[in-house]
Protein backbone atom coordinates (compact mmCIF):
# COMPACT_ATOMS: atom_id res chain seq x y z
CA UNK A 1 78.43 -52.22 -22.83
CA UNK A 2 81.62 -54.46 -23.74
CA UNK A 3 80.48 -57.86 -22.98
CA UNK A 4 78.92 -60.48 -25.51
CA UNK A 5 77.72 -63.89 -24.68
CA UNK A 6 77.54 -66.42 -26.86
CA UNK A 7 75.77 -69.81 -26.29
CA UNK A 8 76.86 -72.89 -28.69
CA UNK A 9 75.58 -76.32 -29.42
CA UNK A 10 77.91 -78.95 -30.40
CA UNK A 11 76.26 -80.30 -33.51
CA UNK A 12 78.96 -83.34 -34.35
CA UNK A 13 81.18 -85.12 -32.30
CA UNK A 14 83.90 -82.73 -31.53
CA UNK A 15 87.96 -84.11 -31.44
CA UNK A 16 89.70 -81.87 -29.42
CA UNK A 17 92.24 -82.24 -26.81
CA UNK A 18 94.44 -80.07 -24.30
CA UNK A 19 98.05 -81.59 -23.32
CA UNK A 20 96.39 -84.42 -21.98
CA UNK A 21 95.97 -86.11 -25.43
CA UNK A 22 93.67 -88.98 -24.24
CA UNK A 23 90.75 -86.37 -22.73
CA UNK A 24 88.45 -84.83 -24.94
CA UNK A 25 88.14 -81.03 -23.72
CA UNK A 26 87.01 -78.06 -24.79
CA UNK A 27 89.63 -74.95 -24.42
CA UNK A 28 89.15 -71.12 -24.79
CA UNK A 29 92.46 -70.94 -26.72
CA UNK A 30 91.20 -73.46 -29.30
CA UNK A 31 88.02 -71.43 -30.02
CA UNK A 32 90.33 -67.97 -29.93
CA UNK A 33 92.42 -70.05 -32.68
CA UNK A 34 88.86 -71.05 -34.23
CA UNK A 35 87.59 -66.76 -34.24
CA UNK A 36 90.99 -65.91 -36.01
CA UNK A 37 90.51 -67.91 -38.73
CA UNK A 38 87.41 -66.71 -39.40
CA UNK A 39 88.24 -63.38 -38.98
CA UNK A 40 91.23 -63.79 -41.08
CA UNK A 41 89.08 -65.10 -44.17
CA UNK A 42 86.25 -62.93 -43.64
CA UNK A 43 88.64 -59.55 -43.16
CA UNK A 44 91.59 -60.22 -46.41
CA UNK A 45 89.75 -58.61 -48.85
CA UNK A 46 89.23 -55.52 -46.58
CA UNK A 47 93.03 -55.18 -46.78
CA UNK A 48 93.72 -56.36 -50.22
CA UNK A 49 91.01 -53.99 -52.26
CA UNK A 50 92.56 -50.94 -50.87
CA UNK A 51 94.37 -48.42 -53.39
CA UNK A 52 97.62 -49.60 -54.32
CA UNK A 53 97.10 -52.48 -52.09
CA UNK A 54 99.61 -55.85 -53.15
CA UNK A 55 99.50 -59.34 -51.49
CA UNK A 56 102.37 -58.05 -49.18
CA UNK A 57 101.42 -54.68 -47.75
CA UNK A 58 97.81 -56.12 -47.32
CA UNK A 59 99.41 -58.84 -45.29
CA UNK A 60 101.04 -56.59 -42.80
CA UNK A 61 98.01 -55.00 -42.30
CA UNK A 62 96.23 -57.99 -41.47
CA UNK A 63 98.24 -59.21 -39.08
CA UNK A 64 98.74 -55.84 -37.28
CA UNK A 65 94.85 -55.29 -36.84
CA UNK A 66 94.54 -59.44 -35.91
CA UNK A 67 97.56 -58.67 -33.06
CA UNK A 68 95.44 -55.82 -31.81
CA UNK A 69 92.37 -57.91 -31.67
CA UNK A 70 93.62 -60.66 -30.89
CA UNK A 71 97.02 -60.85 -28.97
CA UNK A 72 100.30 -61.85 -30.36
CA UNK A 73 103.22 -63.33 -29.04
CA UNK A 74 106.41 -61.28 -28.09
CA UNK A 75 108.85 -60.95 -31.24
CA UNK A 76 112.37 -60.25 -30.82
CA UNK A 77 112.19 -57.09 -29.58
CA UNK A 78 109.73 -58.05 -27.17
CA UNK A 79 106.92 -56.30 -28.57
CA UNK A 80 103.22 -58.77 -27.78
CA UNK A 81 100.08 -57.93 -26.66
CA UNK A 82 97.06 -59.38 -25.03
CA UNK A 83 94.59 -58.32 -27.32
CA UNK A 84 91.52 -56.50 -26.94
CA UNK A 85 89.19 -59.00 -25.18
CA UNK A 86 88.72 -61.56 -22.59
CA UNK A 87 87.72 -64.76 -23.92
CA UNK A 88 86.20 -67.49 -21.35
CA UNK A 89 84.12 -70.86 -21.57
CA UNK A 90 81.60 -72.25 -19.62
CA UNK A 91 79.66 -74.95 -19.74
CA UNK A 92 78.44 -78.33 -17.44
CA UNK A 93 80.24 -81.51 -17.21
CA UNK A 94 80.26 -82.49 -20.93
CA UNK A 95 79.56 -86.30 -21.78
CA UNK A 96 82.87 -87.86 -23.83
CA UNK A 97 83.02 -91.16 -25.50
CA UNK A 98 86.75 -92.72 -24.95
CA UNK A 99 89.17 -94.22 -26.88
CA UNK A 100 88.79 -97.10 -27.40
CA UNK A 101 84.91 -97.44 -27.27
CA UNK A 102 83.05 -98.33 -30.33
CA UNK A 103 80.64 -95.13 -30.83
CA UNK A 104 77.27 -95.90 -30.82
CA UNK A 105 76.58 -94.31 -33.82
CA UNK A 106 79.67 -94.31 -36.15
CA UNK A 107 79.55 -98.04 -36.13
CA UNK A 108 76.13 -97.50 -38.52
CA UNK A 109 77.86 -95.57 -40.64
CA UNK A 110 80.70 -96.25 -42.96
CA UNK A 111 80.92 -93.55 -45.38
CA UNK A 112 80.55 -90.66 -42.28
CA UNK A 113 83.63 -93.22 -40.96
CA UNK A 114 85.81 -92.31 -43.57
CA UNK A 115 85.47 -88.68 -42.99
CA UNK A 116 86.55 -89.29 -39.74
CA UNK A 117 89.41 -91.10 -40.56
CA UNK A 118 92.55 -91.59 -38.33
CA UNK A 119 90.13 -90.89 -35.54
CA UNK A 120 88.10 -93.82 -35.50
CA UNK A 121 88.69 -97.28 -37.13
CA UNK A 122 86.46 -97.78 -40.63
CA UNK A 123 86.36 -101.26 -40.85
CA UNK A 124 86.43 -104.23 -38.22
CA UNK A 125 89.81 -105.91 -38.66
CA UNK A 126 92.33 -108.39 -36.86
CA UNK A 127 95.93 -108.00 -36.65
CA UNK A 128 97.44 -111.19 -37.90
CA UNK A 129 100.73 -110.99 -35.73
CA UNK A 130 98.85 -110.23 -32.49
CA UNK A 131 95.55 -111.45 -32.79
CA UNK A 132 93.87 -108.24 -31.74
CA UNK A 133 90.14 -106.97 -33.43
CA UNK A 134 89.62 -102.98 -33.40
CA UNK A 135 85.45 -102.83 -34.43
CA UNK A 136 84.75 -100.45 -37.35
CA UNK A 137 83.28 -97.14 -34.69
CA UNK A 138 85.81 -97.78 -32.49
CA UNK A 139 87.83 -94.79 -31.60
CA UNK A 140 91.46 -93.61 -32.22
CA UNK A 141 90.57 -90.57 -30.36
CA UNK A 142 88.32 -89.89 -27.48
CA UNK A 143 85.16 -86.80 -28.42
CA UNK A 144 82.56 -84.95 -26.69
CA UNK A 145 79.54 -86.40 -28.04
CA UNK A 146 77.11 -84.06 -29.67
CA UNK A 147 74.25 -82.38 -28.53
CA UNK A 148 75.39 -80.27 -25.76
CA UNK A 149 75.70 -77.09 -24.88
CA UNK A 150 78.59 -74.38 -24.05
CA UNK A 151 78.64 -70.84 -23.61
CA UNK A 152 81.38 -68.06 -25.10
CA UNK A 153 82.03 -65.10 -22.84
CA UNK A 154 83.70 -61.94 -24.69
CA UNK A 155 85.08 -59.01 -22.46
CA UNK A 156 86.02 -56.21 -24.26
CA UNK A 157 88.50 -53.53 -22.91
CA UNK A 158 86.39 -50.85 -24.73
CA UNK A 159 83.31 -51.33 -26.72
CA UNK A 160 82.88 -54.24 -28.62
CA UNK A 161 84.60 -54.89 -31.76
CA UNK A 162 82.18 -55.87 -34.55
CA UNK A 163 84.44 -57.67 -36.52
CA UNK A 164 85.09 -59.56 -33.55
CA UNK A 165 81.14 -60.27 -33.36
CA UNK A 166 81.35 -61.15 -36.89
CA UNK A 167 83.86 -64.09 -36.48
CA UNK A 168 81.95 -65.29 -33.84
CA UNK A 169 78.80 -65.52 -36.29
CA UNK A 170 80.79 -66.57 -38.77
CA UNK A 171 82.06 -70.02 -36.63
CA UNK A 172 78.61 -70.53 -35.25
CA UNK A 173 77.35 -70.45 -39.30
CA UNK A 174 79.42 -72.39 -40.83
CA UNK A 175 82.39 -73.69 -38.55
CA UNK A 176 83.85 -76.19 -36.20
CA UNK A 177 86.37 -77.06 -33.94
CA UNK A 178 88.83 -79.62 -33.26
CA UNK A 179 90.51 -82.85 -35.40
CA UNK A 180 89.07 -83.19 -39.03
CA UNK A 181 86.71 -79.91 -38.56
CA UNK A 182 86.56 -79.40 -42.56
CA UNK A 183 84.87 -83.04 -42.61
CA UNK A 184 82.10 -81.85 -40.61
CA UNK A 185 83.89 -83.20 -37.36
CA UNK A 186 83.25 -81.00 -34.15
CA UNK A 187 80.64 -78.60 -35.89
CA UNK A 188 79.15 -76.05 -33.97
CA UNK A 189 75.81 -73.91 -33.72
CA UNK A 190 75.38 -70.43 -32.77
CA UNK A 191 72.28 -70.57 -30.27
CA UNK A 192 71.91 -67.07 -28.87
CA UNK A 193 74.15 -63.82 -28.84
CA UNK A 194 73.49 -61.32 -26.05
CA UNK A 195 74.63 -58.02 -24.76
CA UNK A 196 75.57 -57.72 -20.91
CA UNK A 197 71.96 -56.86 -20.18
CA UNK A 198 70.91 -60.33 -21.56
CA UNK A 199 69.40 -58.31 -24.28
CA UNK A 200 69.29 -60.68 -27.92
CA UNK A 201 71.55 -59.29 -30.26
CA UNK A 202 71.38 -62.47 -32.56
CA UNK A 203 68.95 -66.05 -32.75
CA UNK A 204 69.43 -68.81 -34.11
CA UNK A 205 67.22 -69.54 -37.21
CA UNK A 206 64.07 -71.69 -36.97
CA UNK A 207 64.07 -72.59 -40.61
CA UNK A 208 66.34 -73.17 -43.35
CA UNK A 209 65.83 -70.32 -45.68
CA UNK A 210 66.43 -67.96 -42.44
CA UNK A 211 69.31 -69.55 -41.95
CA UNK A 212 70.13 -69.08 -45.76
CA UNK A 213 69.22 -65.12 -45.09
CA UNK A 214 71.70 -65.21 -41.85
CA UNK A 215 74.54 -66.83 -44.19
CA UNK A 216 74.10 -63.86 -46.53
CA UNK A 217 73.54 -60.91 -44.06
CA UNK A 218 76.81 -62.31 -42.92
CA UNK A 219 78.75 -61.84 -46.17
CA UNK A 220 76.65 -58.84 -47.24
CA UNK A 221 79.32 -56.55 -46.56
CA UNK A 222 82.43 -58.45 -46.91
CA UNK A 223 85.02 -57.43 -49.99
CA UNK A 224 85.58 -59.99 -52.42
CA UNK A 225 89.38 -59.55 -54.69
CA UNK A 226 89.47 -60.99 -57.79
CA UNK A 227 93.16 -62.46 -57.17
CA UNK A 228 93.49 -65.67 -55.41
CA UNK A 229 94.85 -65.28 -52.02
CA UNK A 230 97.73 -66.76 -49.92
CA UNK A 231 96.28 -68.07 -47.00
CA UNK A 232 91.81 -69.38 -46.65
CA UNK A 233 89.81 -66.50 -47.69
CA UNK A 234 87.26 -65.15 -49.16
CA UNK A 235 87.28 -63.55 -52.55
CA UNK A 236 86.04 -64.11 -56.14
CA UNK A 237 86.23 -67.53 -56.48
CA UNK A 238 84.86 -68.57 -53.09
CA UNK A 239 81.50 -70.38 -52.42
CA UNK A 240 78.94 -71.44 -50.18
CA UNK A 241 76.83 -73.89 -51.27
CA UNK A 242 74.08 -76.03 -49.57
CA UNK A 243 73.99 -79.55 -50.46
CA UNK A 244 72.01 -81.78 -48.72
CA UNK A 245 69.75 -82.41 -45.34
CA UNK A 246 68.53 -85.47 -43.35
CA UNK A 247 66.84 -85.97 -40.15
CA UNK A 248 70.26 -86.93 -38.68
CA UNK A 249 73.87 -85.06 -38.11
CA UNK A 250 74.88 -88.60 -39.33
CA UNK A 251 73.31 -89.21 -41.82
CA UNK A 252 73.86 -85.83 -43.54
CA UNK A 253 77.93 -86.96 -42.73
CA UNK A 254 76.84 -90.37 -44.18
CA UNK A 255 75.73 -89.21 -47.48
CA UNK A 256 78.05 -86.39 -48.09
CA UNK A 257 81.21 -89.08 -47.24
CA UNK A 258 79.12 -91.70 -49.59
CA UNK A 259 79.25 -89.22 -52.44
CA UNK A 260 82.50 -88.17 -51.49
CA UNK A 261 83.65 -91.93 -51.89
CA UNK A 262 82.14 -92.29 -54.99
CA UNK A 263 84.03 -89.47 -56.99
CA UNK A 264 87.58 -89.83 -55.41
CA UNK A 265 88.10 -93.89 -54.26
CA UNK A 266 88.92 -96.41 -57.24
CA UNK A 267 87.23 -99.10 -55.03
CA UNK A 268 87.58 -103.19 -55.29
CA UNK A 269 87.72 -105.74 -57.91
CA UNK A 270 87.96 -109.04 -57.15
CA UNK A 271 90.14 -111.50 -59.28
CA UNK A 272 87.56 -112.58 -61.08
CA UNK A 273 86.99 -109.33 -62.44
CA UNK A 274 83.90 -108.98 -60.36
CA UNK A 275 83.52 -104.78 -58.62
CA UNK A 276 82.27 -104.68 -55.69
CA UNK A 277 80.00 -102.00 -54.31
CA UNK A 278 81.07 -98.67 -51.94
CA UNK A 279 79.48 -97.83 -48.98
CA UNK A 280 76.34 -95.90 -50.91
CA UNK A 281 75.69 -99.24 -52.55
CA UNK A 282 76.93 -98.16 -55.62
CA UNK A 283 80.08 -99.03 -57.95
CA UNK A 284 82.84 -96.27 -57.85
CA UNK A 285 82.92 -93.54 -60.77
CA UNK A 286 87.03 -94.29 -61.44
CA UNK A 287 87.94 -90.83 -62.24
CA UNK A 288 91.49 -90.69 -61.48
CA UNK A 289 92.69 -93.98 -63.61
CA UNK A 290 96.12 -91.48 -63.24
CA UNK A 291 96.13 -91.42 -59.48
CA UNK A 292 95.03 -95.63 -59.60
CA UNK A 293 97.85 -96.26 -62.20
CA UNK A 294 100.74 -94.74 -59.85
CA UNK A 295 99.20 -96.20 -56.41
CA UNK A 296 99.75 -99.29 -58.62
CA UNK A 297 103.39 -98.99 -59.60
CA UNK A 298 101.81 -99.98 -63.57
CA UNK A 299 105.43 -98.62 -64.62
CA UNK A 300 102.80 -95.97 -65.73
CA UNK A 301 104.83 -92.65 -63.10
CA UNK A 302 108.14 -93.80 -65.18
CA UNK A 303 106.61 -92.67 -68.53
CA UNK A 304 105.14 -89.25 -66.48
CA UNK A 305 108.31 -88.10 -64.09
CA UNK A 306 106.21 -85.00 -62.90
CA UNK A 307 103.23 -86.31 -62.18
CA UNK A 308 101.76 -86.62 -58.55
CA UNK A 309 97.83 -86.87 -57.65
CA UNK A 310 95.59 -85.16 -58.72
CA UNK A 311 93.82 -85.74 -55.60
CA UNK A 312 96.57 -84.08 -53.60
CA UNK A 313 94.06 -80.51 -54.23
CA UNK A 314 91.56 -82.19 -51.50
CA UNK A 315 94.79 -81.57 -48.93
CA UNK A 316 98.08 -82.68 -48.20
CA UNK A 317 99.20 -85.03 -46.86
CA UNK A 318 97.66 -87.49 -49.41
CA UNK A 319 98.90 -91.10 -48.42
CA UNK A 320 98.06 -94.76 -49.69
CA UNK A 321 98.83 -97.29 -47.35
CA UNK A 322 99.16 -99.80 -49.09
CA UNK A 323 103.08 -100.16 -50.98
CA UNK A 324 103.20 -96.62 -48.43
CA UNK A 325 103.01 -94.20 -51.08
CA UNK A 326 102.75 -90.47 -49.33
CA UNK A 327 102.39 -87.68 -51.27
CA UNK A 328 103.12 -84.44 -49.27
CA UNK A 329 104.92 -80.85 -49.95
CA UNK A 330 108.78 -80.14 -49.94
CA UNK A 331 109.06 -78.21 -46.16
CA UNK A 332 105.65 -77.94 -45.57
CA UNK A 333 103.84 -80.79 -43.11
CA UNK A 334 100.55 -80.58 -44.60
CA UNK A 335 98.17 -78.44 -46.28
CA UNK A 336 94.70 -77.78 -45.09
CA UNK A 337 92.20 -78.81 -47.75
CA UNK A 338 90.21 -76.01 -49.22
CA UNK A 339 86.80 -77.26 -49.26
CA UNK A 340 85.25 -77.18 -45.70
CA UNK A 341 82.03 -79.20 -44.77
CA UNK A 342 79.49 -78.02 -42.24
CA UNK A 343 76.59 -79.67 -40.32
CA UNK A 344 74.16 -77.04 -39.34
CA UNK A 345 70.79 -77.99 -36.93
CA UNK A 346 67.93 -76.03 -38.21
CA UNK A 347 64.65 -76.87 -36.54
CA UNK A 348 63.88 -80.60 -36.76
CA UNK A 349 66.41 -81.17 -39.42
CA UNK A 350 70.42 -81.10 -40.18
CA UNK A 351 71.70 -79.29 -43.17
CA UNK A 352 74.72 -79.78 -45.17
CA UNK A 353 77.01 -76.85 -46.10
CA UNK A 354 80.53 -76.80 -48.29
CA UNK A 355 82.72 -74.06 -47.60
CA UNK A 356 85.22 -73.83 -50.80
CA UNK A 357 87.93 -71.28 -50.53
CA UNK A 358 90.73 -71.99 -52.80
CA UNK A 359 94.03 -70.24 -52.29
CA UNK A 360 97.72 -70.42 -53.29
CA UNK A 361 97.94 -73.86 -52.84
CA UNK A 362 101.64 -74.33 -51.58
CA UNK A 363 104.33 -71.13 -52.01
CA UNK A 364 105.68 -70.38 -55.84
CA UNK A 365 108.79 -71.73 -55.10
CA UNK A 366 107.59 -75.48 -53.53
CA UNK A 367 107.14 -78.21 -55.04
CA UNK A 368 105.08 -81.46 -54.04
CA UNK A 369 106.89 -84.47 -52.63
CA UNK A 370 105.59 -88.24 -54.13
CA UNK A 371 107.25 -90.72 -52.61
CA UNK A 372 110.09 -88.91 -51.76
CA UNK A 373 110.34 -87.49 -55.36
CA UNK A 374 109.99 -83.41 -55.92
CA UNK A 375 108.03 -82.56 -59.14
CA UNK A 376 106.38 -78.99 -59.87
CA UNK A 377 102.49 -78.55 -57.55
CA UNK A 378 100.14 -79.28 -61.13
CA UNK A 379 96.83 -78.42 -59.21
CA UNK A 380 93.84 -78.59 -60.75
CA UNK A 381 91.05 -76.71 -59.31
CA UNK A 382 88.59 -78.06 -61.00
CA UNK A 383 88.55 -81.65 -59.47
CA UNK A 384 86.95 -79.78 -56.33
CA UNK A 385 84.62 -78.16 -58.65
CA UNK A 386 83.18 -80.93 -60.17
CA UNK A 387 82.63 -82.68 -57.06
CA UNK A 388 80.01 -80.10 -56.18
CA UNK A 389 78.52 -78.98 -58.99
CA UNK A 390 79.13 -82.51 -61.57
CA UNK A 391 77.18 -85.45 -62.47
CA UNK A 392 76.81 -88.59 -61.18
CA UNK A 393 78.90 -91.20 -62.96
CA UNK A 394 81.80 -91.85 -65.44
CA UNK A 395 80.60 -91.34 -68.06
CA UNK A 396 78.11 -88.64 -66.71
CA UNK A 397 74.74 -89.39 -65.78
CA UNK A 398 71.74 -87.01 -66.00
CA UNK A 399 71.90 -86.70 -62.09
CA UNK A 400 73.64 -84.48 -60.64
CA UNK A 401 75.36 -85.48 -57.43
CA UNK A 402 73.81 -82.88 -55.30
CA UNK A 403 70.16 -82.52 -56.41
CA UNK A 404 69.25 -79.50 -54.38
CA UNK A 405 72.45 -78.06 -54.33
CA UNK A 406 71.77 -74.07 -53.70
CA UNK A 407 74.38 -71.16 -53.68
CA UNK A 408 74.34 -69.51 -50.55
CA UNK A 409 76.84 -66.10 -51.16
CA UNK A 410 75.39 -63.10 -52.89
């Protein structure tokens, strides 16, 4: 028995092209890319809490076991291999909405907007010098839509590898695919997982606290280290929290990206002094006066000549538009932000999941690039932190910001 079939549901709209940039499509090498992550994260403490294990010898045993699993390119020497499965997708004509529609159901929602942003415009606006209006839901990028279904075929050259089967859990728990995946773009479902006989070797849960149970079955026998990693992984520090729920995939984005706007934007004050309101209806919390000070050019960053934003932990790169500040690392092109957000279907209602796996944030030796100046990476975990587990407003309120916030690892 070496075959497994896997059948998915695409929860969120998913952003994901092949070379042809301006057709949404849904590739087996993308979801490969998708099962090595997850097997990557899931699998680093198995290498790093071995005797006399260091960061570097656990590393080369990583990636030889992910070659063999996986495949890996020819090196100089023209060693590669294929891997040890077959990996192929099925599915029906998939409905796509295309650039440059307005989506039908972004437009209703700002805040879930701004976690998709650069692939969708936020706001309605009209370019001055050429009279053109792009309508806040109008897409950037073209997406399947949600709410359809595909189907994972695995082929194995012997018998199947179960932490190959556990990857594949893994992304239909708590993962995605595609353009701004971490925002709870392109999430996926695991439906059904089945042998070759069509026997069920895995459901999908009909309630939230079994999904809660499959979450921790999952991690039941993963090894966590207790030193932070170098690449997204689980260990010590690494949680799995549940948030929030709504009726809607959209409005769980909604009110995560509300909350989310609350905590990190400065928001709008009008020259009479007057605030005005974020998306949630409420004024913003202005915890990074720092960050707002140095977007401004206050002359405050001349006092401070190594300071960069302490927003910069939610991923890099971290740009302002306005004055075209960009914040970025020294060689590196960007740096995938360490908390993850999932939408998960579970019976009749959508639950919201954060992923947080902090790691070694940019090499030892790099440094952070603000507006073209290098100063030493100053990052301060706990700005993530707070964000999930802190109170609403500055100063603190009595409420916290996620109510029924419950942690999910064991």
């Amino acid at each position: 028995m070496n075959k497994i079939t896997a059948t998915f549901r695409i929860v969120t709209p998913m952003f994901i092209s092949g070379a042809d940039q301006s057709r949404a499509e849904l590739r087996a090498p993308s979801i490969k890319g998708a099962l090595r992550f997850w097997w990557r994260a899931l699998n680093w403490g198995r290498y790093r809490n071995q005797p006399g294990s260091d960061d570097a010898s656990a590393l080369r045993k990583l990636h030889k076991e992910e070659a063999r699993l996986f495949g890996a390119t020819a090196d100089e020497a023209g060693r590669g291999g294929q891997g040890c499965f077959l990996l192929r997708v099925f599915h029906d004509p998939l409905k796509r909405t295309n650039k440059p529609d307005v989506h039908p159901e972004f437009k209703n929602y700002t805040a879930a907007r701004y976690l998709g942003y650069g692939l969708m415009v936020a706001f309605r606006s009209t370019n001055r010098h050429t009279g053109e209006t792009k309508e806040a839901g109008q897409l950037e990028r073209s997406c399947l839509n949600e709410d359809q279904k595909f189907t994972v075929e695995l082929i194995f050259r012997k018998a199947v590898e179960p932490a190959v089967k556990e990857s594949l859990i893994a992304w239909g728990l708590l993962g995605g695919l595609g353009s701004r995946s971490r925002h709870g773009m392109g999430n996926v479902a695991l439906l059904t997982l089945e042998d070759e006989k069509g026997s069920k070797l895995w459901t999908a849960p009909d309630s939230i606290d079994e999904y809660e149970s499959k979450i921790r079955e999952l991690f039941s026998g993963i090894s966590f280290p207790s030193c932070e990693p170098p690449f997204s992984a689980f260990w010590e520090e690494s949680r799995v929290d549940r948030l929030l729920s709504a009726n809607s995939p959209y409005k769980v984005l909604d009110d995560f990206g509300s909350k989310m706007l609350d905590y990190r934007s400065w928001g709008r004050t009008l020259e009479d002094g007057t605030r005005l309101p974020l998306p949630s209806g409420r004024l913003s919390e202005e915890r990074f006066k720092d960050d707002h000070d140095w977007f401004k050019e206050s002359g405050w960053a001349s006092s401070n000549p190594n300071f960069h934003p302490l927003r910069a932990v939610f991923g890099l790169p971290h740009n302002y538009h306005k004055n075209h500040h960009h914040v970025t690392s020294e060689h590196y092109e960007r740096r995938s932000s360490p908390l993850l957000f999932h939408v998960h279907p579970v019976g009749d209602e959508f639950v919201g999941i954060s992923i947080y796996l902090p790691a070694r944030f940019l090499p030892s030796d790099e440094k952070i690039k603000a507006d073209g100046k290098l100063v030493p990476a100053n990052i301060d975990w706990s700005v993530i932190t707070d964000f999930i587990d802190g109170k609403v407003g500055n100063p603190a309120t009595p409420d916290d910001r996620f109510p029924h916030k419950k942690a999910l690892l064991p």
